[in-house]
C-alpha atoms as a PDB file:
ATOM      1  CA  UNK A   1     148.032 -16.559 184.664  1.00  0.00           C
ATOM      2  CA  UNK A   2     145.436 -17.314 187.191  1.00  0.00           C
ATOM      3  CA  UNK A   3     144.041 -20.545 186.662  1.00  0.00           C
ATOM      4  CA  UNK A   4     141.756 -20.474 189.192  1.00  0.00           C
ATOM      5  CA  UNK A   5     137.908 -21.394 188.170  1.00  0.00           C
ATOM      6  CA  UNK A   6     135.144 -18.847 188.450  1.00  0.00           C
ATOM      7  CA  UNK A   7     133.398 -20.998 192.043  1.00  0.00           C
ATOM      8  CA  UNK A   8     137.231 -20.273 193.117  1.00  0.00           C
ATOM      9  CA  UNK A   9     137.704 -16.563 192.339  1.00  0.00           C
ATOM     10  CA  UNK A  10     134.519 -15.512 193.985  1.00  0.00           C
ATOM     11  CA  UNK A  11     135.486 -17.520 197.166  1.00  0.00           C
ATOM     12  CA  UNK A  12     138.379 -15.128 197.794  1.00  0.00           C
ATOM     13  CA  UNK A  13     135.552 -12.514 198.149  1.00  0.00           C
ATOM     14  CA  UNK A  14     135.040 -12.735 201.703  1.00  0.00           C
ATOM     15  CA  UNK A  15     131.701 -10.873 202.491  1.00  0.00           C
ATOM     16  CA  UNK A  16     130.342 -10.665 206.629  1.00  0.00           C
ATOM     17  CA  UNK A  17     126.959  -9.914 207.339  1.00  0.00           C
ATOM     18  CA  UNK A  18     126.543  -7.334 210.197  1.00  0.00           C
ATOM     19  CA  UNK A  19     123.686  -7.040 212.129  1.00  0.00           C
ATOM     20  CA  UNK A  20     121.711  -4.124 211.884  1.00  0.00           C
ATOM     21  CA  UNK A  21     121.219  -2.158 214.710  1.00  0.00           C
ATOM     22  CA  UNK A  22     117.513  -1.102 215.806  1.00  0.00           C
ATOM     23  CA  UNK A  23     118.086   2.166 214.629  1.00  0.00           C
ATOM     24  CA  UNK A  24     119.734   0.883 211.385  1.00  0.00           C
ATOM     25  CA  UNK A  25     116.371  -1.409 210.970  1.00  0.00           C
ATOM     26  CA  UNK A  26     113.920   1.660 212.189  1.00  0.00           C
ATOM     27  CA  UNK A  27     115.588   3.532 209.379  1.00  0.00           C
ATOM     28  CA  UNK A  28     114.774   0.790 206.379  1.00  0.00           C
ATOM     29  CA  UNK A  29     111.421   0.002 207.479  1.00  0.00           C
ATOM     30  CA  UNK A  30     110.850   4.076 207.587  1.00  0.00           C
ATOM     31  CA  UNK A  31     112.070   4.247 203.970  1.00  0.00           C
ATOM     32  CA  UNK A  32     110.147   0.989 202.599  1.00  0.00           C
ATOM     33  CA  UNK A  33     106.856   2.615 203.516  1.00  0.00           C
ATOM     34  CA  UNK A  34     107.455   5.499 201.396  1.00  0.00           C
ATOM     35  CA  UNK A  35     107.525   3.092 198.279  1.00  0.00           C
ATOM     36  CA  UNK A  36     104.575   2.340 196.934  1.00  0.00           C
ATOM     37  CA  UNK A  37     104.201   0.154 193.608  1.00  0.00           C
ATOM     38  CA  UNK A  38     101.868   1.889 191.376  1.00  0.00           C
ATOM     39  CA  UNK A  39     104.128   4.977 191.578  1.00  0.00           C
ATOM     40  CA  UNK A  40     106.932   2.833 190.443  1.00  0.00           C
ATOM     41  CA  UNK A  41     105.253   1.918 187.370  1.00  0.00           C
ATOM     42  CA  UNK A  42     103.561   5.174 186.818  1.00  0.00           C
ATOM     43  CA  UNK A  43     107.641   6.619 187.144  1.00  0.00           C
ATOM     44  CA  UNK A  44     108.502   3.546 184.877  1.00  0.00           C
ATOM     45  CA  UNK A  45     106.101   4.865 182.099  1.00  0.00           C
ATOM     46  CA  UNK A  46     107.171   8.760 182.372  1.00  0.00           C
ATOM     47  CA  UNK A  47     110.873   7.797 182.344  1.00  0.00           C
ATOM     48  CA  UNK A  48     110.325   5.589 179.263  1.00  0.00           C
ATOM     49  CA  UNK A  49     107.692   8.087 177.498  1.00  0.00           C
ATOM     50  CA  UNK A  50     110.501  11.116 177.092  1.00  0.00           C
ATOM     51  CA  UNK A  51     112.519  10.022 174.205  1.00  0.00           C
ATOM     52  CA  UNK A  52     116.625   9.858 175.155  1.00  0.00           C
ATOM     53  CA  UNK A  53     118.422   8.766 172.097  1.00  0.00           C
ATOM     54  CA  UNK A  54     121.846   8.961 172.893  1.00  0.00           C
ATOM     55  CA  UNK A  55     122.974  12.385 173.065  1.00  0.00           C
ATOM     56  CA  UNK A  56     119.955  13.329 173.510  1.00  0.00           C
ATOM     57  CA  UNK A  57     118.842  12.868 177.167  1.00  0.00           C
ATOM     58  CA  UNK A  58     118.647  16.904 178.784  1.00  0.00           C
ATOM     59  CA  UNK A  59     115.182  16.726 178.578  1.00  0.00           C
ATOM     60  CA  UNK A  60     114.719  13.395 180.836  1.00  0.00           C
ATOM     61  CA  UNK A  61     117.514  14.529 183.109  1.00  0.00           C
ATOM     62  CA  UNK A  62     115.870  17.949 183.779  1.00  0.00           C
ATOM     63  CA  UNK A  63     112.411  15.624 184.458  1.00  0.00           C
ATOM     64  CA  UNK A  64     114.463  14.044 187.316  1.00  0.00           C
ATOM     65  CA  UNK A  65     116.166  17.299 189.033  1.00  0.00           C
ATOM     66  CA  UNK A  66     112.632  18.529 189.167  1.00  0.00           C
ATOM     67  CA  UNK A  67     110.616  15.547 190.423  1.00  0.00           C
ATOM     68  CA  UNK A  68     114.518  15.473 193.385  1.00  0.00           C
ATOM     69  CA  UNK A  69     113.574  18.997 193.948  1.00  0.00           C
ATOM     70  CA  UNK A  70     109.880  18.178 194.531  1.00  0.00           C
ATOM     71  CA  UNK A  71     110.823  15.368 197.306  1.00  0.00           C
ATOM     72  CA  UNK A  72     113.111  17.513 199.056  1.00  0.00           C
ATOM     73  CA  UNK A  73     116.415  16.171 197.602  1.00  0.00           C
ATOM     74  CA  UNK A  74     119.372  18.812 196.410  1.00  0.00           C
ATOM     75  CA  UNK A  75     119.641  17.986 192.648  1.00  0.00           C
ATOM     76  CA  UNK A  76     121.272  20.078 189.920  1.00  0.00           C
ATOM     77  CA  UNK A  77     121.510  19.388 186.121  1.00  0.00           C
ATOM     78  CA  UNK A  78     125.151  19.001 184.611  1.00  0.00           C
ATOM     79  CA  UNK A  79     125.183  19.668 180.794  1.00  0.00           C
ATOM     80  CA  UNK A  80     127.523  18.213 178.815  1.00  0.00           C
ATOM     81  CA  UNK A  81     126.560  19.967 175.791  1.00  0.00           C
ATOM     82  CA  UNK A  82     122.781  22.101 174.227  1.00  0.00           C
ATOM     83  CA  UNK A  83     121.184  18.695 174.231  1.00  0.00           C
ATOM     84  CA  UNK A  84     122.921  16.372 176.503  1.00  0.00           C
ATOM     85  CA  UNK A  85     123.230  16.136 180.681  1.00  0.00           C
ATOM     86  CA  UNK A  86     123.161  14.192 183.753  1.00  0.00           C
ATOM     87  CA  UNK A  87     120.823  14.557 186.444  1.00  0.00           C
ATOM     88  CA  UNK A  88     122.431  14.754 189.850  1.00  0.00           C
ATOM     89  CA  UNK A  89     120.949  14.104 192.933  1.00  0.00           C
ATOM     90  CA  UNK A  90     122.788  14.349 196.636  1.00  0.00           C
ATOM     91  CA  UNK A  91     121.504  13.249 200.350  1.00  0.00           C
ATOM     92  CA  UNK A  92     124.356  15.082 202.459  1.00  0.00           C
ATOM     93  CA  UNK A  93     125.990  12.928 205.378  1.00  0.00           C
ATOM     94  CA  UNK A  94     127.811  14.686 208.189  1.00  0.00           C
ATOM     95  CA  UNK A  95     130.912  13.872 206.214  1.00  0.00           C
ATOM     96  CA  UNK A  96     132.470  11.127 208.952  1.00  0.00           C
ATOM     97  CA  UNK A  97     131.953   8.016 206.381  1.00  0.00           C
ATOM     98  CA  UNK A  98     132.084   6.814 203.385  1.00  0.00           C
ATOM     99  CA  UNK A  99     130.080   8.297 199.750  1.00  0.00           C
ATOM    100  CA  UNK A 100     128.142   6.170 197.967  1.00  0.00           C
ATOM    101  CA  UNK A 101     127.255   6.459 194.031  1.00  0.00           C
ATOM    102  CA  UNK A 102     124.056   5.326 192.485  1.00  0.00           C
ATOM    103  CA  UNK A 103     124.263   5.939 188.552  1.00  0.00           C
ATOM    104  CA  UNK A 104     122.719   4.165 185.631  1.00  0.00           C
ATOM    105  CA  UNK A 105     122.877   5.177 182.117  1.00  0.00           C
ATOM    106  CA  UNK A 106     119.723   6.642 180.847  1.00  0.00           C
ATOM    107  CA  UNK A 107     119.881   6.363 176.678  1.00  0.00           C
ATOM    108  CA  UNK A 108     119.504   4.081 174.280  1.00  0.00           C
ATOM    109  CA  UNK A 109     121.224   3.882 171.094  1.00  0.00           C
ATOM    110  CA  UNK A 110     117.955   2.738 168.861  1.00  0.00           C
ATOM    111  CA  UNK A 111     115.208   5.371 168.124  1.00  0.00           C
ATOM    112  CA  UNK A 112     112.179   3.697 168.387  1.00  0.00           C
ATOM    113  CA  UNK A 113     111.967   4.870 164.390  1.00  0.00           C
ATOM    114  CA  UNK A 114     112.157   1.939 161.846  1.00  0.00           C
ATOM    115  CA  UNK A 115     113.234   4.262 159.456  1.00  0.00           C
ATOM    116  CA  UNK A 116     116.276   4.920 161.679  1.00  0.00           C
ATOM    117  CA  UNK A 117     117.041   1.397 163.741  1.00  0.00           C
ATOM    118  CA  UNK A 118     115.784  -0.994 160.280  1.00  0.00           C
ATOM    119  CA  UNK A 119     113.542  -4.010 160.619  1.00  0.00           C
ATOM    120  CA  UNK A 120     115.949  -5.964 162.995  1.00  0.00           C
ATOM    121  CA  UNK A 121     113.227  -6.055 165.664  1.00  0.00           C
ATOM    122  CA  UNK A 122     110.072  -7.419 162.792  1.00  0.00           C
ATOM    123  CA  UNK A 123     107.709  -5.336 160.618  1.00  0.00           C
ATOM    124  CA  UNK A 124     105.752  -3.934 162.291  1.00  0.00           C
ATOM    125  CA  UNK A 125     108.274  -2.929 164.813  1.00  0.00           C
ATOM    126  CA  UNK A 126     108.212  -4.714 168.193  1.00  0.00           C
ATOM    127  CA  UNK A 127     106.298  -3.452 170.695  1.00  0.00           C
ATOM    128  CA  UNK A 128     108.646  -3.405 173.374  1.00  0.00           C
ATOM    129  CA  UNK A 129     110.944  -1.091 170.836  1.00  0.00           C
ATOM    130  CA  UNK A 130     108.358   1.633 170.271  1.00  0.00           C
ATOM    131  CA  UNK A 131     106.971   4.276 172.794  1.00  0.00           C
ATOM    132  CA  UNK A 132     104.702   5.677 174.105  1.00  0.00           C
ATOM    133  CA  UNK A 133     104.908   2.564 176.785  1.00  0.00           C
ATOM    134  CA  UNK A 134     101.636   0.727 177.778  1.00  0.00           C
ATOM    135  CA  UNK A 135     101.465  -1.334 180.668  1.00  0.00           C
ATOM    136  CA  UNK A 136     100.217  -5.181 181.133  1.00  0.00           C
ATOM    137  CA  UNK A 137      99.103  -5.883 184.856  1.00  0.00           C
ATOM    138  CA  UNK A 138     103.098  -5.075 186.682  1.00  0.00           C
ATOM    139  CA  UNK A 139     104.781  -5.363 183.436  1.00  0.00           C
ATOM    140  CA  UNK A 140     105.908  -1.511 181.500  1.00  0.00           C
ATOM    141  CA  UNK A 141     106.407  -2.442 178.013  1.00  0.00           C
ATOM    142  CA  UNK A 142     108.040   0.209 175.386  1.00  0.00           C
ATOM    143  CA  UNK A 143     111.520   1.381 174.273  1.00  0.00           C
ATOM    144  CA  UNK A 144     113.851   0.875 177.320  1.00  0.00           C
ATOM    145  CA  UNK A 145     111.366   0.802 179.695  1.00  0.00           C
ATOM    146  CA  UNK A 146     113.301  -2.128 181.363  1.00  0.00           C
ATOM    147  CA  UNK A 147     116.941  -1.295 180.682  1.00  0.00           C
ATOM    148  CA  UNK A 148     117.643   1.513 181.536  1.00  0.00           C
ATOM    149  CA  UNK A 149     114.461   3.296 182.350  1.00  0.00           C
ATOM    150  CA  UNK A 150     113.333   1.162 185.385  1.00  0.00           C
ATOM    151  CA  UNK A 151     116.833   1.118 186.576  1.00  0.00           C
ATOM    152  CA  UNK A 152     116.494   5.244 186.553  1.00  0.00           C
ATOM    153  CA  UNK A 153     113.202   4.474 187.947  1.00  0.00           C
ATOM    154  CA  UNK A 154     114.756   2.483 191.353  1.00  0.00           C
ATOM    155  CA  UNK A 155     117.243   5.207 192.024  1.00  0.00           C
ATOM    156  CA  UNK A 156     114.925   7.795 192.033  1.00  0.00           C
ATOM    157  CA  UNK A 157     112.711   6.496 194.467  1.00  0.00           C
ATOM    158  CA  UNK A 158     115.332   4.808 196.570  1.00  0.00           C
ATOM    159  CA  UNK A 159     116.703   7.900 196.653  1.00  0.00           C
ATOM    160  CA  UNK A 160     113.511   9.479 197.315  1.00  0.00           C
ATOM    161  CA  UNK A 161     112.623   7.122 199.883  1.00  0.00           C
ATOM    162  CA  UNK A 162     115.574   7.898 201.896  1.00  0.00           C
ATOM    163  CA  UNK A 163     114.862  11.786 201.893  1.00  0.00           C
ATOM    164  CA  UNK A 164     111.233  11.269 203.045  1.00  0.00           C
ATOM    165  CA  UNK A 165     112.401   8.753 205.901  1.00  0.00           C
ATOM    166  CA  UNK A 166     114.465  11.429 206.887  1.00  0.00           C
ATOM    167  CA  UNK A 167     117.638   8.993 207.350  1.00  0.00           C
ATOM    168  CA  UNK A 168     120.727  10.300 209.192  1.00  0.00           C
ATOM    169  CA  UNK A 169     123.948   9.617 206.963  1.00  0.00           C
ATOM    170  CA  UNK A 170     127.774   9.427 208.473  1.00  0.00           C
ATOM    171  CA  UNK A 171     128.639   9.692 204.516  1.00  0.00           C
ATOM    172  CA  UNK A 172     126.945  10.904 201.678  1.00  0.00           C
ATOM    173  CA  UNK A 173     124.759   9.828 198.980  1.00  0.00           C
ATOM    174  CA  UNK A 174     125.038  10.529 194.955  1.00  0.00           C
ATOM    175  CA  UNK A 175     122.212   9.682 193.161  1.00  0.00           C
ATOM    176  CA  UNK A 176     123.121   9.768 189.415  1.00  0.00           C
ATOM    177  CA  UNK A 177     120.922   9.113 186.115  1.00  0.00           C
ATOM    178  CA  UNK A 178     123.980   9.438 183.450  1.00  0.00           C
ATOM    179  CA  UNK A 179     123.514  10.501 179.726  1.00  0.00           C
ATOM    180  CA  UNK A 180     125.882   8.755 176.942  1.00  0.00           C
ATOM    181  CA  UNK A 181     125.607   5.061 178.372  1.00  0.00           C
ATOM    182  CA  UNK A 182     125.099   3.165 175.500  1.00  0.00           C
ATOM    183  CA  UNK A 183     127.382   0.749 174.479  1.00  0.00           C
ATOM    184  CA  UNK A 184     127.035   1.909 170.415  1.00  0.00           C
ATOM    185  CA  UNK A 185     129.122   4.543 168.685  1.00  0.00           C
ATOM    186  CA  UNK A 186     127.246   7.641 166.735  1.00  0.00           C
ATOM    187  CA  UNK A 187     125.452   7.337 164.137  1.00  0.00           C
ATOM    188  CA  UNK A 188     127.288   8.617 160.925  1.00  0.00           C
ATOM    189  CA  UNK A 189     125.195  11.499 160.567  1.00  0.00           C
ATOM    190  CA  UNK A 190     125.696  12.736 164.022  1.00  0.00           C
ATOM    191  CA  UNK A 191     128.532  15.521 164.208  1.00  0.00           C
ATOM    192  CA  UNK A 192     128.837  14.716 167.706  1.00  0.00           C
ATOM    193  CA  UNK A 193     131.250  11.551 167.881  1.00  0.00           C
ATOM    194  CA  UNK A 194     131.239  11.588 172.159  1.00  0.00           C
ATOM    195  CA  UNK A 195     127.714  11.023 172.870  1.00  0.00           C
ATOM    196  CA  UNK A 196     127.968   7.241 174.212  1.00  0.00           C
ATOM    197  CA  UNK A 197     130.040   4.536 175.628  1.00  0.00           C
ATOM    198  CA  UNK A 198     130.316   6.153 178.622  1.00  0.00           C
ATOM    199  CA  UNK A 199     129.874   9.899 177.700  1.00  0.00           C
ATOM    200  CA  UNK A 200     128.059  10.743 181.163  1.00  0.00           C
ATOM    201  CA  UNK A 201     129.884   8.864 183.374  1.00  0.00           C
ATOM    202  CA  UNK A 202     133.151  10.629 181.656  1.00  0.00           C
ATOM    203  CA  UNK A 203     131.495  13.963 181.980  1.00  0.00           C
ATOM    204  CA  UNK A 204     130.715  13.509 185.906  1.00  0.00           C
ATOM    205  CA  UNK A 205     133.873  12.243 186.844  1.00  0.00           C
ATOM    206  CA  UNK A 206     135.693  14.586 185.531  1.00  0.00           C
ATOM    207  CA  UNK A 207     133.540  17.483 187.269  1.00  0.00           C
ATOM    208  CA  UNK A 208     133.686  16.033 190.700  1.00  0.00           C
ATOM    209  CA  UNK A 209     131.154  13.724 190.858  1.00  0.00           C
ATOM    210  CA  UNK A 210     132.974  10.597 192.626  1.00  0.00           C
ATOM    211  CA  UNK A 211     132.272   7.863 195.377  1.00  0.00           C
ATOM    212  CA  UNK A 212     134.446   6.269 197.359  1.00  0.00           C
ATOM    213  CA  UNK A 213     131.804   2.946 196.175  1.00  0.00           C
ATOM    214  CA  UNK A 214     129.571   3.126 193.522  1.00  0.00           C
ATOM    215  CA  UNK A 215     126.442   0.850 192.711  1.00  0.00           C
ATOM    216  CA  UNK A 216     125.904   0.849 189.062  1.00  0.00           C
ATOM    217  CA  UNK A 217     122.503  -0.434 187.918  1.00  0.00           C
ATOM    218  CA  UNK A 218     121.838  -2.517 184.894  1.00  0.00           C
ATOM    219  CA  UNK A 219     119.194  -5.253 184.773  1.00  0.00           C
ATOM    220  CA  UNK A 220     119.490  -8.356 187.087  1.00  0.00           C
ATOM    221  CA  UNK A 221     118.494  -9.234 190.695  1.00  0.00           C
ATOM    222  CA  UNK A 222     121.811  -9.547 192.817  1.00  0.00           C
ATOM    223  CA  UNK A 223     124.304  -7.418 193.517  1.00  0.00           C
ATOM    224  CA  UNK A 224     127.731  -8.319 191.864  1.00  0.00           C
ATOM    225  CA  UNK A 225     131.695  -7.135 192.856  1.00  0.00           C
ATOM    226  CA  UNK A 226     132.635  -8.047 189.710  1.00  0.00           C
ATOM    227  CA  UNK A 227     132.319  -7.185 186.253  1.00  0.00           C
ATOM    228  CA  UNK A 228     134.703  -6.939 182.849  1.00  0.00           C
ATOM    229  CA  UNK A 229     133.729  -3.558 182.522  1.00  0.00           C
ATOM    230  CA  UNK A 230     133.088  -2.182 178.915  1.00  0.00           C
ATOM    231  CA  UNK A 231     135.562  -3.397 176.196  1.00  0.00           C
ATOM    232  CA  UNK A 232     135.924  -2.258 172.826  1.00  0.00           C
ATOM    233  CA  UNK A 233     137.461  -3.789 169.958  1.00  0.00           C
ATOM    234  CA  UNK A 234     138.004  -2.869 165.993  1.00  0.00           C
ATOM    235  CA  UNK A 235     137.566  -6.329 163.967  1.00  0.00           C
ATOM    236  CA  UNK A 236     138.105  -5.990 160.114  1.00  0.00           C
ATOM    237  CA  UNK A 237     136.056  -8.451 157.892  1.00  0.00           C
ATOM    238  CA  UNK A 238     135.451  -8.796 154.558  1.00  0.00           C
ATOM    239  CA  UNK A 239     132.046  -8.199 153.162  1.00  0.00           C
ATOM    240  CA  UNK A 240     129.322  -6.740 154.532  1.00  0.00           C
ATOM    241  CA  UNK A 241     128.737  -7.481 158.596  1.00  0.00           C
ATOM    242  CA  UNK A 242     125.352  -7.744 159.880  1.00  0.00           C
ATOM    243  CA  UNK A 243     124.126  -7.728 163.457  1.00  0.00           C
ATOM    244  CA  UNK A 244     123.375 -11.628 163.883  1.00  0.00           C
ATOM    245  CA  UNK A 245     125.422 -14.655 162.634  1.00  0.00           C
ATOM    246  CA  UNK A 246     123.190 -15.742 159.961  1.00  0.00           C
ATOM    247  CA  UNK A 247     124.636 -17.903 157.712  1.00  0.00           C
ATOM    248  CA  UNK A 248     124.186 -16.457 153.673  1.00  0.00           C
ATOM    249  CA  UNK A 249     124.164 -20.591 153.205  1.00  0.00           C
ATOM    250  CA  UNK A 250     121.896 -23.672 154.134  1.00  0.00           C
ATOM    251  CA  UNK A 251     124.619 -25.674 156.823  1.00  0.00           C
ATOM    252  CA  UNK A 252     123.013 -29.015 155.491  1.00  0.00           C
ATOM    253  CA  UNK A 253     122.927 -28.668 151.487  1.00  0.00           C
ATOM    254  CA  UNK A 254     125.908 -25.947 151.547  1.00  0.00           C
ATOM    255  CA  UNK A 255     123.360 -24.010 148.671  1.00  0.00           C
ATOM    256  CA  UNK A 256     122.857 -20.875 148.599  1.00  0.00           C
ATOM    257  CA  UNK A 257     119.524 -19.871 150.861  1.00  0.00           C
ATOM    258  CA  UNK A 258     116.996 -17.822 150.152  1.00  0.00           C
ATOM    259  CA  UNK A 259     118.088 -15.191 151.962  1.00  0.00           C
ATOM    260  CA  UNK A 260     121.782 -14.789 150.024  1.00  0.00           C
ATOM    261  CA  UNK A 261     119.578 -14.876 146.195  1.00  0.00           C
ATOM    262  CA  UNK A 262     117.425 -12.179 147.019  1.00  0.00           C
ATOM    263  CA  UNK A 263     120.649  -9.878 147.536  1.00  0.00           C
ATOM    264  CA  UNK A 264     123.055 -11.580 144.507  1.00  0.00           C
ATOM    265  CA  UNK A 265     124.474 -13.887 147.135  1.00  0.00           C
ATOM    266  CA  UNK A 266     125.444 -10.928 149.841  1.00  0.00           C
ATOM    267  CA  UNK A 267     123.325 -10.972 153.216  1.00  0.00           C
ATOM    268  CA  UNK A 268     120.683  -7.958 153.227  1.00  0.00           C
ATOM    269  CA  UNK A 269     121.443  -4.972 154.692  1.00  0.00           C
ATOM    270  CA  UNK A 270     119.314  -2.363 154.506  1.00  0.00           C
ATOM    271  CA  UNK A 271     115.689  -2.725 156.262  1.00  0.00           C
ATOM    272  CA  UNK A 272     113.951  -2.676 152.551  1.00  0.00           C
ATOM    273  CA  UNK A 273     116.331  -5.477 151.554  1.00  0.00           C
ATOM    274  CA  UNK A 274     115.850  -7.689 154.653  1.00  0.00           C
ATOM    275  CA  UNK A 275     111.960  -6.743 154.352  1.00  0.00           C
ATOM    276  CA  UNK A 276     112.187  -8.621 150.814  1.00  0.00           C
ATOM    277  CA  UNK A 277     114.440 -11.573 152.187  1.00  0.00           C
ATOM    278  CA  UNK A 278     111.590 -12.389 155.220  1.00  0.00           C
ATOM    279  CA  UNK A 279     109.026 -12.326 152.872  1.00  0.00           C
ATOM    280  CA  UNK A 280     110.439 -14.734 150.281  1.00  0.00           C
ATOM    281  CA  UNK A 281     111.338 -16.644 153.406  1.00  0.00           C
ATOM    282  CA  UNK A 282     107.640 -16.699 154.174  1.00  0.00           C
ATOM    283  CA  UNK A 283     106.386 -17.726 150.807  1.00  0.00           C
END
């Protein structure tokens, strides 16, 4: 077993800065100046405003072959199945290096309906769980408008950017916005039980979508070599589960709380249950 502590591990990751060459430099500068902030945020706020439920993302994946197509950028859409696809974009090297993947999931696995997702998020539901999105000075608020919609949002115009600057690539570039990312299984009424946890990703792989690296975007401001990757486990319990460790008793008195009454000593599960729990909490 490697004992090692984390300081340790990541010392063994030797990483050299090279210089960039003039040309190198010429190119970045070329592709910051086609990047322009109120674009981002006005991309940020169409990506978030078409609904993707997972399983449901065709319609923002077409949205971003068409806006590639309109900078220039060979895109195609890859079904996976009548309402479900990833959006594939591709800058084309001269084939003497290396390919490089962008992808980042574009789903999420609540609805923005409180019907559907329950009153986890408050009644009324929270703003940043609803759409359409609004947006406060720099800030796009509304269901996934920061993960993963403004991570869709950078590899478009990155991506973009790099077309327009017109930069000359040994390898190739993949730009990828990936249905099916959502780290939630289906919902029981949904016939389809391969819509998530990595659907997209899956799907592309296995139809010849591959880099020899691959960047894969989730929220955060550093670039990381290492990650545990997506885990899944099957835990039995007894009763019934609910989505935060809340206690059904006070940790002080050891009495019953509020919250366990209201339900005949069981925590509250569905959204009109937990609706009467934080309002007896209130009074």
């Amino acid at each position: 077993m490697d004992n090692a502590t984390s300081a340790e591990r990541l010392d063994r990751v030797r990483v050299e800065r090279v210089p960039l060459s003039d040309r190198q430099r010429s190119w970045i500068e070329s592709a910051w100046s086609h990047l322009d902030e109120n674009e981002a945020l006005k991309l940020n706020v169409e990506l978030t405003d078409i609904w993707s439920y997972s399983g449901h993302e065709k319609e923002l994946a077409e949205f971003v072959v068409g806006r590639f197509g309109d900078a220039g950028v060979d895109s195609f859409y890859q079904p996976i199945d009548p309402l479900s696809g990833n959006a594939i974009g591709r800058i084309q090297g001269d084939r003497t290096g290396a390919t490089l993947l962008f992808v980042a999931p574009c789903d999420s696995h609540f609805t923005g309906d409180p019907d559907e997702d329950g009153l986890q998020w408050g009644d009324p539901m929270r703003r940043d769980n609803i759409i359409p999105a609004v947006v406060e000075g720099k800030t796009v608020i509304g269901l996934t408008s920061s993960n993963p919609k403004s991570l869709c949002a950078a590899i478009v115009l990155a991506t973009e950017a790099l077309a327009k600057a017109g930069v000359t690539l040994n390898g190739t570039l993949l730009a990828a916005i990936a249905a099916g990312g959502a780290p939630a299984r289906s919902a029981p009424s949904e016939p389809r039980k391969n819509i998530s946890l990595g659907a997209g990703v899956r799907h592309m792989l296995a139809h010849g979508i591959v880099g020899d690296f691959a960047l894969y975007h989730k929220p955060g401001y550093h670039v990381g070599w290492e990650d545990v990757g997506l885990n899944q486990f099957r835990i039995r319990v007894k009763g019934d589960p609910t989505y935060m460790a809340i206690p059904p008793y006070d940790v002080v008195t050891m009495q019953p709380t509020s919250r366990s009454r209201s339900t005949n000593g069981r925590r509250p599960n569905t959204p009109n249950e937990q609706s009467a729990c934080s309002a007896q909490l209130r009074r």
